[in-house]
N, C-alpha and C. Protein backbone atom coordinates (compact mmCIF):
# COMPACT_ATOMS: atom_id res chain seq x y z
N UNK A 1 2.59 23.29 6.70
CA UNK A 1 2.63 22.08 5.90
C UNK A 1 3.38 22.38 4.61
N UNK A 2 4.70 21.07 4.03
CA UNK A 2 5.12 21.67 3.38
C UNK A 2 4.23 21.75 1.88
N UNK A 3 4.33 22.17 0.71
CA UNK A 3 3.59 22.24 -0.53
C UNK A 3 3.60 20.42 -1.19
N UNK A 4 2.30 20.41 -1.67
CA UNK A 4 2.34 19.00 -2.10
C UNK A 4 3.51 18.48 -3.43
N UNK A 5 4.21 19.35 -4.07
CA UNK A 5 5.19 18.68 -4.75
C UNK A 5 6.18 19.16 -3.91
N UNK A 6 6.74 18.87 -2.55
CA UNK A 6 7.57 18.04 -1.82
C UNK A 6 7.28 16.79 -1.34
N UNK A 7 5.95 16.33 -1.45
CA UNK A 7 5.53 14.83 -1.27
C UNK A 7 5.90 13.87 -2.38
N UNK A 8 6.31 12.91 -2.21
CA UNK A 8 6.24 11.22 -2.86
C UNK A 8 5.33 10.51 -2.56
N UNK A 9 4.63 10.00 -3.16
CA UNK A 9 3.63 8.54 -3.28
C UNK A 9 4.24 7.29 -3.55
N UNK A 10 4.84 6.57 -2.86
CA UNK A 10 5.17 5.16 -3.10
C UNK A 10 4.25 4.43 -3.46
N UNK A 11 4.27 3.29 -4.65
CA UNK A 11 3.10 2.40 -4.91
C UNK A 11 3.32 1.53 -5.95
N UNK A 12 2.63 0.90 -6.55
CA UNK A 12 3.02 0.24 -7.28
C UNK A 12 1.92 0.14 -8.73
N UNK A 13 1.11 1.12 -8.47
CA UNK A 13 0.36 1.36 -10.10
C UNK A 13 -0.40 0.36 -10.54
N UNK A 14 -0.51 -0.54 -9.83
CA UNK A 14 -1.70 -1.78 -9.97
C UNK A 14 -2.99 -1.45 -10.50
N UNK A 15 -4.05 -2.20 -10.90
CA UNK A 15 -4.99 -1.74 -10.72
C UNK A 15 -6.22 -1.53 -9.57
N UNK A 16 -6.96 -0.84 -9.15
CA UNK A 16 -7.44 -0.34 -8.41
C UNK A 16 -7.12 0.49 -7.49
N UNK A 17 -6.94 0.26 -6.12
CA UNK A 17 -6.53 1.00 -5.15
C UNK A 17 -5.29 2.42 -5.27
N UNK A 18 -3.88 1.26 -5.92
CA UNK A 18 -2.93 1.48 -6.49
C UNK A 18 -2.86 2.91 -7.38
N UNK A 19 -3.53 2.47 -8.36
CA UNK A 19 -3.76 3.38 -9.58
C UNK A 19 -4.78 4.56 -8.68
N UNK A 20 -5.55 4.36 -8.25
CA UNK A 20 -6.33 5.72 -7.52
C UNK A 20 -5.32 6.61 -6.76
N UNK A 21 -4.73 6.09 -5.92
CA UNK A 21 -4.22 6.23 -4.73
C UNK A 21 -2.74 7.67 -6.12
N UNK A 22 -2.47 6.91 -7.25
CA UNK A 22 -1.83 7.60 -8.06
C UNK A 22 -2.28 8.99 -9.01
N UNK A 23 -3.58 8.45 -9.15
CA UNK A 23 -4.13 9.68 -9.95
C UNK A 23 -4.72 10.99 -9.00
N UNK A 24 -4.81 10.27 -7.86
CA UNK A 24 -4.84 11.39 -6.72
C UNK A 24 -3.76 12.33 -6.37
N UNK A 25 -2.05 11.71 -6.19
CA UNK A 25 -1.47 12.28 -6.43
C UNK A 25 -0.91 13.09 -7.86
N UNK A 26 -1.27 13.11 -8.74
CA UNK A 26 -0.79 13.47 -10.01
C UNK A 26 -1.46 14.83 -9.92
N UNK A 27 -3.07 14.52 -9.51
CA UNK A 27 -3.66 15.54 -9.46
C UNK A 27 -3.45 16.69 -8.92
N UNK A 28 -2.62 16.48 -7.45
CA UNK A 28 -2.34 17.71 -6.87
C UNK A 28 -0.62 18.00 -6.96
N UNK A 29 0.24 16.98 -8.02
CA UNK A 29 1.45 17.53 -8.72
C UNK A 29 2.17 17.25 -7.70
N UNK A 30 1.78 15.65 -7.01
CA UNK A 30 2.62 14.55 -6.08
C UNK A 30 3.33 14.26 -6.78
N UNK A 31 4.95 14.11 -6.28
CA UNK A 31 5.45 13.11 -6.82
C UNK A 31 5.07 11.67 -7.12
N UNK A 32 5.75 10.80 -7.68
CA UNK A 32 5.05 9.57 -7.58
C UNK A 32 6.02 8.40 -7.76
N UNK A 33 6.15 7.23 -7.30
CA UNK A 33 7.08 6.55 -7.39
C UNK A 33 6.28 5.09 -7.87
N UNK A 34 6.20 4.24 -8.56
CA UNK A 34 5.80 2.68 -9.06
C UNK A 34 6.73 1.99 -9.13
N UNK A 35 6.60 1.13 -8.05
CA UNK A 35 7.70 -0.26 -8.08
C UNK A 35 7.45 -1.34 -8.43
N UNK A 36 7.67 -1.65 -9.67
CA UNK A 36 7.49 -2.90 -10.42
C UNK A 36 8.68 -3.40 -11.05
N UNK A 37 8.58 -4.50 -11.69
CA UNK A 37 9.53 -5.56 -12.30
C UNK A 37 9.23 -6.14 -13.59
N UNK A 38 10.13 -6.19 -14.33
CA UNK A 38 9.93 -6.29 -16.04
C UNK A 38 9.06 -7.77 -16.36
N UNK A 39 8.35 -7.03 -17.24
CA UNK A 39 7.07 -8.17 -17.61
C UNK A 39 5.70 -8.08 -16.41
N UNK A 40 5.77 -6.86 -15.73
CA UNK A 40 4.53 -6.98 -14.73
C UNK A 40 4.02 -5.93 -15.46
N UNK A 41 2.37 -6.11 -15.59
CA UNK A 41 1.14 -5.06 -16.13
C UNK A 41 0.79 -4.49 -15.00
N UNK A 42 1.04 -2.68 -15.04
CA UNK A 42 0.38 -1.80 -14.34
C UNK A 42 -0.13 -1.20 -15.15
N UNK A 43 -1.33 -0.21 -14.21
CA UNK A 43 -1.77 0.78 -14.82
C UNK A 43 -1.38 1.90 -14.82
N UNK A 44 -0.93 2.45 -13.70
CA UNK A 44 -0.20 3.47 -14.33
C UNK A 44 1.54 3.32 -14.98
N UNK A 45 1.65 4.66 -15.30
CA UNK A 45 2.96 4.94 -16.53
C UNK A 45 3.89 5.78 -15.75
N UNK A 46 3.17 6.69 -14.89
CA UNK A 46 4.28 7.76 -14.14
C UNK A 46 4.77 7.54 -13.13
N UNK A 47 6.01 7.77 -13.13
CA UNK A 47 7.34 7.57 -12.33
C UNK A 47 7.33 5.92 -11.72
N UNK A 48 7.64 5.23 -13.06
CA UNK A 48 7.87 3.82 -12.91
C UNK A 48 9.32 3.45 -12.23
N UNK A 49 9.59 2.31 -11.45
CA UNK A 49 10.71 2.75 -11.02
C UNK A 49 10.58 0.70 -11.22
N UNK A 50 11.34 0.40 -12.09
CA UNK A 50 11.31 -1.19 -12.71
C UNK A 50 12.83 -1.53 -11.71
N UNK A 51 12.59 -2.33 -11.22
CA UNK A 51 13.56 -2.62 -9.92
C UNK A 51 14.34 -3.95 -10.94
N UNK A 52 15.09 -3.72 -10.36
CA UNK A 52 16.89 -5.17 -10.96
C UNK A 52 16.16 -5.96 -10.60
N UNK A 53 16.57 -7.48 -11.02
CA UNK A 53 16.96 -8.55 -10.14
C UNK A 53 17.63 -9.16 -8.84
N UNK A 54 18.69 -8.19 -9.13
CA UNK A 54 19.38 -7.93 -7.00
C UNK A 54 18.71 -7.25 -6.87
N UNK A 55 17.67 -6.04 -7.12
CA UNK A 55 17.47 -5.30 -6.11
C UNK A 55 16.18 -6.41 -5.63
N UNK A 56 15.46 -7.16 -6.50
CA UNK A 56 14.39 -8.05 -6.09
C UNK A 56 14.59 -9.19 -5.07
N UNK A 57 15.84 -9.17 -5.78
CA UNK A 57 16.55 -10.76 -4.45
C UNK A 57 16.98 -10.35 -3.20
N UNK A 58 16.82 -9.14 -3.07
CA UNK A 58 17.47 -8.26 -1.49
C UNK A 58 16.07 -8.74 -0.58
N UNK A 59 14.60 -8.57 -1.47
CA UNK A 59 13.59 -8.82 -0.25
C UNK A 59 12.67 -9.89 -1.17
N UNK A 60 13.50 -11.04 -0.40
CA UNK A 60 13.34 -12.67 -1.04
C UNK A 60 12.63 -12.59 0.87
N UNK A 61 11.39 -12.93 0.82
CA UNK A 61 10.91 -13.68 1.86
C UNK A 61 10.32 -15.12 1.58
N UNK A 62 10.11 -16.36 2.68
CA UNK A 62 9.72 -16.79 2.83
C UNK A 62 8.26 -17.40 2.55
N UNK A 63 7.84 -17.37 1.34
CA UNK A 63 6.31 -17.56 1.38
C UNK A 63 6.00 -18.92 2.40
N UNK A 64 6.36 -19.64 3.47
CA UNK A 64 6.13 -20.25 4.59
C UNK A 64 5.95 -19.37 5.26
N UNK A 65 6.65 -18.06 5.49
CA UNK A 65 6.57 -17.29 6.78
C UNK A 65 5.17 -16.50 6.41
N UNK A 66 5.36 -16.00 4.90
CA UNK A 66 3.70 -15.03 4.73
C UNK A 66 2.57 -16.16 5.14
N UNK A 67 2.57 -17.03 5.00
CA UNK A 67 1.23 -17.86 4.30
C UNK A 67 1.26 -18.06 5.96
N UNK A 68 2.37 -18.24 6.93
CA UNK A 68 1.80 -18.49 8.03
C UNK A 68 1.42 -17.43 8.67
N UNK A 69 2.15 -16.09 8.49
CA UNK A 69 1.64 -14.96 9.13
C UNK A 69 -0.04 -14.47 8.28
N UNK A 70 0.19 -14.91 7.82
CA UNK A 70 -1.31 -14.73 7.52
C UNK A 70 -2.36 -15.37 7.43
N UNK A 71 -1.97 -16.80 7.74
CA UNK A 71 -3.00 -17.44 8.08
C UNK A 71 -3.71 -17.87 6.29
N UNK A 72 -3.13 -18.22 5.48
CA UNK A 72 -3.28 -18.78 4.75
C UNK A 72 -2.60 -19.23 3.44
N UNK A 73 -2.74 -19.47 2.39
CA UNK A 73 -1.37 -20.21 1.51
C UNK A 73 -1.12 -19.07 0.35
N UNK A 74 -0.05 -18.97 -0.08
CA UNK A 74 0.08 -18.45 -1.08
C UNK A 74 1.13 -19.47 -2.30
N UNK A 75 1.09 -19.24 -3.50
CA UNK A 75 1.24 -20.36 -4.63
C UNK A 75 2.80 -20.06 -4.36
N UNK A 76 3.33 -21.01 -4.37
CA UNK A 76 5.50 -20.61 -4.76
C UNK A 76 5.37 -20.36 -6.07
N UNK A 77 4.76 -19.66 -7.18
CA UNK A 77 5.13 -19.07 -8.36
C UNK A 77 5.59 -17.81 -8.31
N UNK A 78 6.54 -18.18 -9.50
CA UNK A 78 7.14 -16.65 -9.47
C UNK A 78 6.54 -15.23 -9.65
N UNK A 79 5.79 -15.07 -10.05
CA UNK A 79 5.07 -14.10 -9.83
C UNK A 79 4.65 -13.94 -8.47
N UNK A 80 3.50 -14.18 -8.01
CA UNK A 80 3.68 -13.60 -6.39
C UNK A 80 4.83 -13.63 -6.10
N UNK A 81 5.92 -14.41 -5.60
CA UNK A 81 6.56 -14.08 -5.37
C UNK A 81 7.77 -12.33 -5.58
N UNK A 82 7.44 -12.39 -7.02
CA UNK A 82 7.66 -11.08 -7.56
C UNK A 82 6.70 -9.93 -6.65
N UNK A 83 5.59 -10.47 -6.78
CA UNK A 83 4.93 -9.05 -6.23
C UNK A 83 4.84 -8.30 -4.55
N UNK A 84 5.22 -9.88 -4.19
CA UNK A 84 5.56 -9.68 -2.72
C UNK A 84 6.72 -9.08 -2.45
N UNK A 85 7.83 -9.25 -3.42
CA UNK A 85 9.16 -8.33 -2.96
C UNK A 85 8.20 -6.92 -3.28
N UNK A 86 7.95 -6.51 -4.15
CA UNK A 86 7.67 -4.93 -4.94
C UNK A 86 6.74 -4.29 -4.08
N UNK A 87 6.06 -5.02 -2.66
CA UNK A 87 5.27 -4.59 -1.95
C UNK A 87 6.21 -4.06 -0.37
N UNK A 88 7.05 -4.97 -0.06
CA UNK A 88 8.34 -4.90 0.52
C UNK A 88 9.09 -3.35 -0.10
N UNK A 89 9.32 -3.10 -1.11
CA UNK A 89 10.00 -1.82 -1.49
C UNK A 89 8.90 -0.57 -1.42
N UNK A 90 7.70 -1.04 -1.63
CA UNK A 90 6.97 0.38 -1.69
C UNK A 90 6.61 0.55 0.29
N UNK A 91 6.85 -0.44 1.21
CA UNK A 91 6.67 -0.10 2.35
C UNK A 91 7.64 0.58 2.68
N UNK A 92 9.11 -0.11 2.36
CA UNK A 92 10.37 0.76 2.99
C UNK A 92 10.46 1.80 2.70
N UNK A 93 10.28 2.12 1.40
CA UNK A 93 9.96 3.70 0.81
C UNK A 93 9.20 4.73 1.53
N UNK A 94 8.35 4.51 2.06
CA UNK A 94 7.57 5.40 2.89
C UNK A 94 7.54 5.30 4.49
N UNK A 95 7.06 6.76 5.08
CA UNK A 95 7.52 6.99 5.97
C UNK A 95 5.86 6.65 7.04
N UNK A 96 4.94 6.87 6.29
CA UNK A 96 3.79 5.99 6.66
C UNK A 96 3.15 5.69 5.65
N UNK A 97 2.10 4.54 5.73
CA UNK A 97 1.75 3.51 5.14
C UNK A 97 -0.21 4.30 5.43
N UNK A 98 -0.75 3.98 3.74
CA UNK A 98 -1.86 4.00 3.96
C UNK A 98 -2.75 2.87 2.98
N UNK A 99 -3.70 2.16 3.32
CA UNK A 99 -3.62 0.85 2.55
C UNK A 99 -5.21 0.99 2.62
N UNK A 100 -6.05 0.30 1.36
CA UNK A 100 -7.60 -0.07 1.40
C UNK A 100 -7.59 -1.30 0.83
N UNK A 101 -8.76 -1.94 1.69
CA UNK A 101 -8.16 -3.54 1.45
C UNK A 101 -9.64 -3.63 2.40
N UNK A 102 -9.95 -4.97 3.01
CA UNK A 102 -10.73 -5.54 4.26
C UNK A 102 -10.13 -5.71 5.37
N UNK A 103 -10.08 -5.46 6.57
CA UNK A 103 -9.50 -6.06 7.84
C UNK A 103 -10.25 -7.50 8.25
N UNK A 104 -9.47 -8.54 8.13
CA UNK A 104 -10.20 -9.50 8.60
C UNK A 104 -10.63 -10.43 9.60
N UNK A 105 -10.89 -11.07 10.28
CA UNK A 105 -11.25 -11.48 11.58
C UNK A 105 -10.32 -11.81 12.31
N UNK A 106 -9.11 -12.26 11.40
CA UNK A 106 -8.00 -12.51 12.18
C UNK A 106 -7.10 -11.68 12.45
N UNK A 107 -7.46 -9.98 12.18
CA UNK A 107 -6.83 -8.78 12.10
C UNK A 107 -5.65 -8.79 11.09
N UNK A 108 -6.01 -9.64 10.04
CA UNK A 108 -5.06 -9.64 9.10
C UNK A 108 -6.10 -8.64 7.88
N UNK A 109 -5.31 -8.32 6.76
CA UNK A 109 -5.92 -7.70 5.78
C UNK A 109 -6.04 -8.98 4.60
N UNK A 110 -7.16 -8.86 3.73
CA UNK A 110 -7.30 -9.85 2.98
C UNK A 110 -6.23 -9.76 2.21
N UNK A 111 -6.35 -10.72 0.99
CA UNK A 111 -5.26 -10.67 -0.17
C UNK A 111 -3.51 -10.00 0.08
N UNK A 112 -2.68 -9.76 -1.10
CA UNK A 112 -1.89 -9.95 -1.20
C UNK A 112 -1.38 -8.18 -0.30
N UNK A 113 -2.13 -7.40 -0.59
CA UNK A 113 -2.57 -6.40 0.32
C UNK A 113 -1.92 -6.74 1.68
N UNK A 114 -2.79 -7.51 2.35
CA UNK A 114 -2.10 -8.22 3.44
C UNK A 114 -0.81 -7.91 4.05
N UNK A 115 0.08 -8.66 3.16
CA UNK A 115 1.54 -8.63 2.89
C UNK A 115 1.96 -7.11 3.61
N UNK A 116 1.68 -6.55 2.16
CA UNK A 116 2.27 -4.86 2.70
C UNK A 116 1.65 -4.27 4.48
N UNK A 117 0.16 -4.89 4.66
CA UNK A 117 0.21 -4.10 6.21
C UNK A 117 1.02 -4.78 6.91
N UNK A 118 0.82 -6.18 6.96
CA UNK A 118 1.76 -6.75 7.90
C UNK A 118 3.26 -6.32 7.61
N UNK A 119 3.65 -6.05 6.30
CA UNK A 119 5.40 -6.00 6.61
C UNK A 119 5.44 -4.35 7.49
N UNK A 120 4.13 -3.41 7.33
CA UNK A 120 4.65 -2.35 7.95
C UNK A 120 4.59 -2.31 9.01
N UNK A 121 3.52 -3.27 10.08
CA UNK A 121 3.55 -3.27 11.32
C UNK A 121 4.88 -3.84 11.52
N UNK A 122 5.54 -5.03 11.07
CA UNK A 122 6.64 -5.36 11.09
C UNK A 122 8.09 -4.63 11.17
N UNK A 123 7.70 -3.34 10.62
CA UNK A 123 9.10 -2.21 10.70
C UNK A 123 8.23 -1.21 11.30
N UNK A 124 7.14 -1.24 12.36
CA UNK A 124 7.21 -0.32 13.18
C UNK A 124 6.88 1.50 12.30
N UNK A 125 5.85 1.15 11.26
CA UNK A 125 5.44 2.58 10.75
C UNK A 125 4.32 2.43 10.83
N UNK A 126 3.69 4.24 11.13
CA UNK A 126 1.88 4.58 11.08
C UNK A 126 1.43 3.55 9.77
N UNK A 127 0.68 3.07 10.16
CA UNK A 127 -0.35 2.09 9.52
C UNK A 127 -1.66 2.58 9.42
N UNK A 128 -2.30 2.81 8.51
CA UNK A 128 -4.00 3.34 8.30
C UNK A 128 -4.74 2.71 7.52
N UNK A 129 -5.61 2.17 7.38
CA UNK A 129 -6.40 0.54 6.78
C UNK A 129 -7.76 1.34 6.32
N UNK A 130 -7.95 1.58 5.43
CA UNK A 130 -9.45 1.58 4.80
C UNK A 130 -10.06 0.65 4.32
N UNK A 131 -11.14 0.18 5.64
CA UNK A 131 -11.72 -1.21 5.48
C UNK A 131 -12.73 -0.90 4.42
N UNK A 132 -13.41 -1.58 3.31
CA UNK A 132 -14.13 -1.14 2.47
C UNK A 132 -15.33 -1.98 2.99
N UNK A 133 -15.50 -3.07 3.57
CA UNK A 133 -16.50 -3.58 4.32
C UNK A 133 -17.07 -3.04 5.44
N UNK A 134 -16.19 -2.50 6.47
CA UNK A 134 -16.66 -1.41 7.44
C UNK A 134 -16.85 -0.09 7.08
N UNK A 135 -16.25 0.39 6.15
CA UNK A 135 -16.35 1.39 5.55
C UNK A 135 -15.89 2.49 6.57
N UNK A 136 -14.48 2.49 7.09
CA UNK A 136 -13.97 3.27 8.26
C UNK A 136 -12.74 3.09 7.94
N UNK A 137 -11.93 4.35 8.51
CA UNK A 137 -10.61 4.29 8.49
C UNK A 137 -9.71 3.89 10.10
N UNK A 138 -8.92 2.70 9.89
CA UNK A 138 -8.48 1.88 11.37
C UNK A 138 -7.10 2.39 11.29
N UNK A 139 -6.51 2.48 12.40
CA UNK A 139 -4.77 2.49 12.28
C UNK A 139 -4.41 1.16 13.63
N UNK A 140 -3.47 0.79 13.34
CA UNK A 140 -2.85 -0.58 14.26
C UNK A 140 -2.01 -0.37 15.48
N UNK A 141 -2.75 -0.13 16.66
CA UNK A 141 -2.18 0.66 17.61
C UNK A 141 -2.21 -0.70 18.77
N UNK A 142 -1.17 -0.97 19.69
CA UNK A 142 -1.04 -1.67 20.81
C UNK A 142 -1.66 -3.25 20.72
N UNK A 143 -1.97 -3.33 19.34
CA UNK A 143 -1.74 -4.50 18.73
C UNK A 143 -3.01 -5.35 18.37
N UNK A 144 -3.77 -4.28 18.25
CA UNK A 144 -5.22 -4.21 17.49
C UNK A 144 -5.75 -2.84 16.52
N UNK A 145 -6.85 -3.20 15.69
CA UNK A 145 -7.12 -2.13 14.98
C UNK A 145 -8.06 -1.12 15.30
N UNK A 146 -7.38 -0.07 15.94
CA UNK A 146 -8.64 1.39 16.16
C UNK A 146 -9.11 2.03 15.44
N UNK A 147 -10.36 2.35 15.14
CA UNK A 147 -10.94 2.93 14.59
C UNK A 147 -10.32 4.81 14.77
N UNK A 148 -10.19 4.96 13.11
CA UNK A 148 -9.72 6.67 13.40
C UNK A 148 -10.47 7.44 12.16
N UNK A 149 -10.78 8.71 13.00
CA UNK A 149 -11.86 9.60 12.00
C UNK A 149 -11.39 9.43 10.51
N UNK A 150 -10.23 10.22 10.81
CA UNK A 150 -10.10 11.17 9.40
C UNK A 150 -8.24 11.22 9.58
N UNK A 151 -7.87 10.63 8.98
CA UNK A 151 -6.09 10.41 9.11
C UNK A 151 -5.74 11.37 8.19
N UNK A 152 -4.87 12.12 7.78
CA UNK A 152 -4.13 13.06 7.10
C UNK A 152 -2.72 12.09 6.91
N UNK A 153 -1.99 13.23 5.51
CA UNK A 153 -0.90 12.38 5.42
C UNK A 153 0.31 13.50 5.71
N UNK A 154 0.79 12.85 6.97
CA UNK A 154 1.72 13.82 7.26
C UNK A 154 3.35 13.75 7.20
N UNK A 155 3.47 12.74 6.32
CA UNK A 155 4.81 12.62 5.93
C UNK A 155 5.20 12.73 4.41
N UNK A 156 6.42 13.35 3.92
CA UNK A 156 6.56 13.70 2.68
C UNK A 156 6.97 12.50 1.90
N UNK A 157 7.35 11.44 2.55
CA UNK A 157 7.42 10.14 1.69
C UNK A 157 6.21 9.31 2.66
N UNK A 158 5.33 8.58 1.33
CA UNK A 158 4.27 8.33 2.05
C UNK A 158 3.84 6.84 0.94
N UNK A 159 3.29 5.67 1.71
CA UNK A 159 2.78 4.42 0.90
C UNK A 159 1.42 4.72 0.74
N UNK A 160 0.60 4.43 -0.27
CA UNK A 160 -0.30 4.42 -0.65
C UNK A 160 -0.29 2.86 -1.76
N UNK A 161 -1.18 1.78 -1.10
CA UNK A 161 -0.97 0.02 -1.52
C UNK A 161 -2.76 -0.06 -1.38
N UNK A 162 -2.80 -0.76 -1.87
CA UNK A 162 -4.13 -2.25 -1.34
C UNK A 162 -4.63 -2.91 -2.49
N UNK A 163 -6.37 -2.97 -2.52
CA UNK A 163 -6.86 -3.93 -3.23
C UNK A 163 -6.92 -3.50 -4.35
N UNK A 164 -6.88 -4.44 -5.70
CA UNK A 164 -7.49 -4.71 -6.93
C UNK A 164 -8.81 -4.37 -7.24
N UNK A 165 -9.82 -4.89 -6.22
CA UNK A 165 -10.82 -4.89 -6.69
C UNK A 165 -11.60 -3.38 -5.54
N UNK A 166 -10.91 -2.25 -6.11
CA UNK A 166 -10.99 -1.05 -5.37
C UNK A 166 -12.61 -0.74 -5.70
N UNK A 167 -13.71 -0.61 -4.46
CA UNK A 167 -14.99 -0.33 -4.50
C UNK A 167 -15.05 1.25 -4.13
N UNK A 168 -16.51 1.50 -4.37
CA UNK A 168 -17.24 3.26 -4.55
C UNK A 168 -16.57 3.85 -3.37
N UNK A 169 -17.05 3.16 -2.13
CA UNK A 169 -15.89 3.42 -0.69
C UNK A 169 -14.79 4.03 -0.47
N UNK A 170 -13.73 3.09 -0.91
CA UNK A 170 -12.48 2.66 -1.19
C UNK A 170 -12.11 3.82 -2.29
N UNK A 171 -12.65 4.12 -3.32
CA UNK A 171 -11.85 5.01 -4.01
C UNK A 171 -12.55 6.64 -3.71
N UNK A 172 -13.62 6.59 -3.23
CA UNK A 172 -13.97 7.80 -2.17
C UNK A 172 -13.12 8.59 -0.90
N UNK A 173 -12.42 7.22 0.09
CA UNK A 173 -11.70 6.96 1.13
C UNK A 173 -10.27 7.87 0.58
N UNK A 174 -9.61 7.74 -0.37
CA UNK A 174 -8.83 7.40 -1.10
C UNK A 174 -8.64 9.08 -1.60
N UNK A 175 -9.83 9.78 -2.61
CA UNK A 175 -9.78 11.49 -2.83
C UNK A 175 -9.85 11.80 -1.49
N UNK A 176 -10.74 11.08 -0.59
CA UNK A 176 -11.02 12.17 0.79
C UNK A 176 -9.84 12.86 1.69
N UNK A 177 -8.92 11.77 1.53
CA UNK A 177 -7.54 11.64 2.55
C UNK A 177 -6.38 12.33 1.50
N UNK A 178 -6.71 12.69 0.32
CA UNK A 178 -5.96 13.20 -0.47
C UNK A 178 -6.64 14.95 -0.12
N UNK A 179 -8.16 15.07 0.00
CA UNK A 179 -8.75 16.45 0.05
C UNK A 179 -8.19 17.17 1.47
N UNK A 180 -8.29 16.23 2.29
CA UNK A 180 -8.13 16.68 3.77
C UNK A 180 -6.36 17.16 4.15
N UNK A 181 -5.54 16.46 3.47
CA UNK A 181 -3.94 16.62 3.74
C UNK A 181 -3.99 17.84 2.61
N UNK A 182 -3.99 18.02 1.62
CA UNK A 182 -3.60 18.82 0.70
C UNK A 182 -4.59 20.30 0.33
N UNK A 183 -6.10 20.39 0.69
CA UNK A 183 -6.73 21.12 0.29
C UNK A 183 -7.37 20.54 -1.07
C-alpha cells in the first residue's frame, strides 16, 4: 500500500461529514482537495480549490433531471445550484466515492448528498454509503444497496462527501475507514 501522503481527499469542507472526512485526512498528512466557489462558507481552510465560473458552467445540470432522479424538488436558486456543480467536481476527482448520509426507501440518499451518490453511480465508480440510520456501511452493486463490513480506501484519489448534520455514527464510520486503510 502506497504511504498516505500519496493519497488525495476530494471534498468540499462543508460542515459535518465533509469537514470530518478532512480532519481525518490532515491527520494522517492526506492530501486534501475543497471544491468550492466564491462567497460559499466552509469549514475547512486546507487545500481550497475555489473553482471559475466556466469551470462551474462546465457541470450546469438540470435541476428537472436531479429533482426527478431523486424523487423530489430542489429550489432553482443559485446557490444549490452552485453546490450541485461543486459536488459534480469532487465526484470526478476521485477514483472512488465514499459518502455518509441515509439511504432511503427509494434507494436514493437523502439531501443534497444525494446528488453526489447518484452522479457516481452515474459514471460507474465504487460507491460506499454510511447509512447513519442503519448504522452500516452499503456499496451499490447490480443495482441495489449491499451491505459491506468494513470498506478500505484503496485508491489514491479518493471522494469523501455527505451530510451536514454528521451524527456520533457517522463521524465514528468516518475515523474507522480512515484507521483501517491507513493504520
Amino acid at each position: 500500500m502506497p504511504s498516505p501522503t500519496s493519497f488525495t481527499l476530494f471534498s468540499g469542507g462543508a460542515q459535518g461529514a465533509e469537514a470530518e472526512f478532512g480532519r481525518q485526512a490532515e491527520l494522517r498528512g492526506i492530501q486534501e482537495v475543497n471544491f468550492t466557489f466564491e462567497g460559499h462558507r466552509i469549514e475547512r481552510t486546507r487545500g481550497i480549490r475555489v473553482l471559475t465560473q466556466e469551470e462551474l458552467a462546465k457541470k450546469d445540470v438540470s435541476l428537472t433531471y436531479v429533482s426527478k432522479l431523486l424523487s423530489r424538488k430542489f429550489s432553482n436558486g443559485p446557490q444549490i445550484r452552485m453546490v450541485l456543480r461543486t459536488i459534480m467536481h469532487q465526484i470526478d476527482a476521485g477514483l472512488e466515492i465514499f459518502v455518509v448520509g441515509t439511504i432511503q426507501d427509494d434507494n436514493t440518499v437523502k439531501g443534497g448528498t444525494g446528488w453526489g451518490a447518484e452522479f457516481a453511480k452515474i459514471c460507474n465508480k465504487p460507491l460506499f454509503v454510511f447509512c447513519q440510520e442503519k448504522r452500516g456501511w452499503f456499496t451499490w452493486e447490480n443495482d441495489a444497496w449491499e451491505p459491506v463490513a468494513a470498506p478500505t480506501i484503496g485508491h489514491t484519489h479518493f471522494t469523501g462527501t455527505g451530510t451536514r448534520f454528521l451524527e456520533e455514527p457517522g463521524k465514528a464510520a468516518i475515523a474507522d475507514l480512515f484507521a483501517r486503510s491507513f493504520g
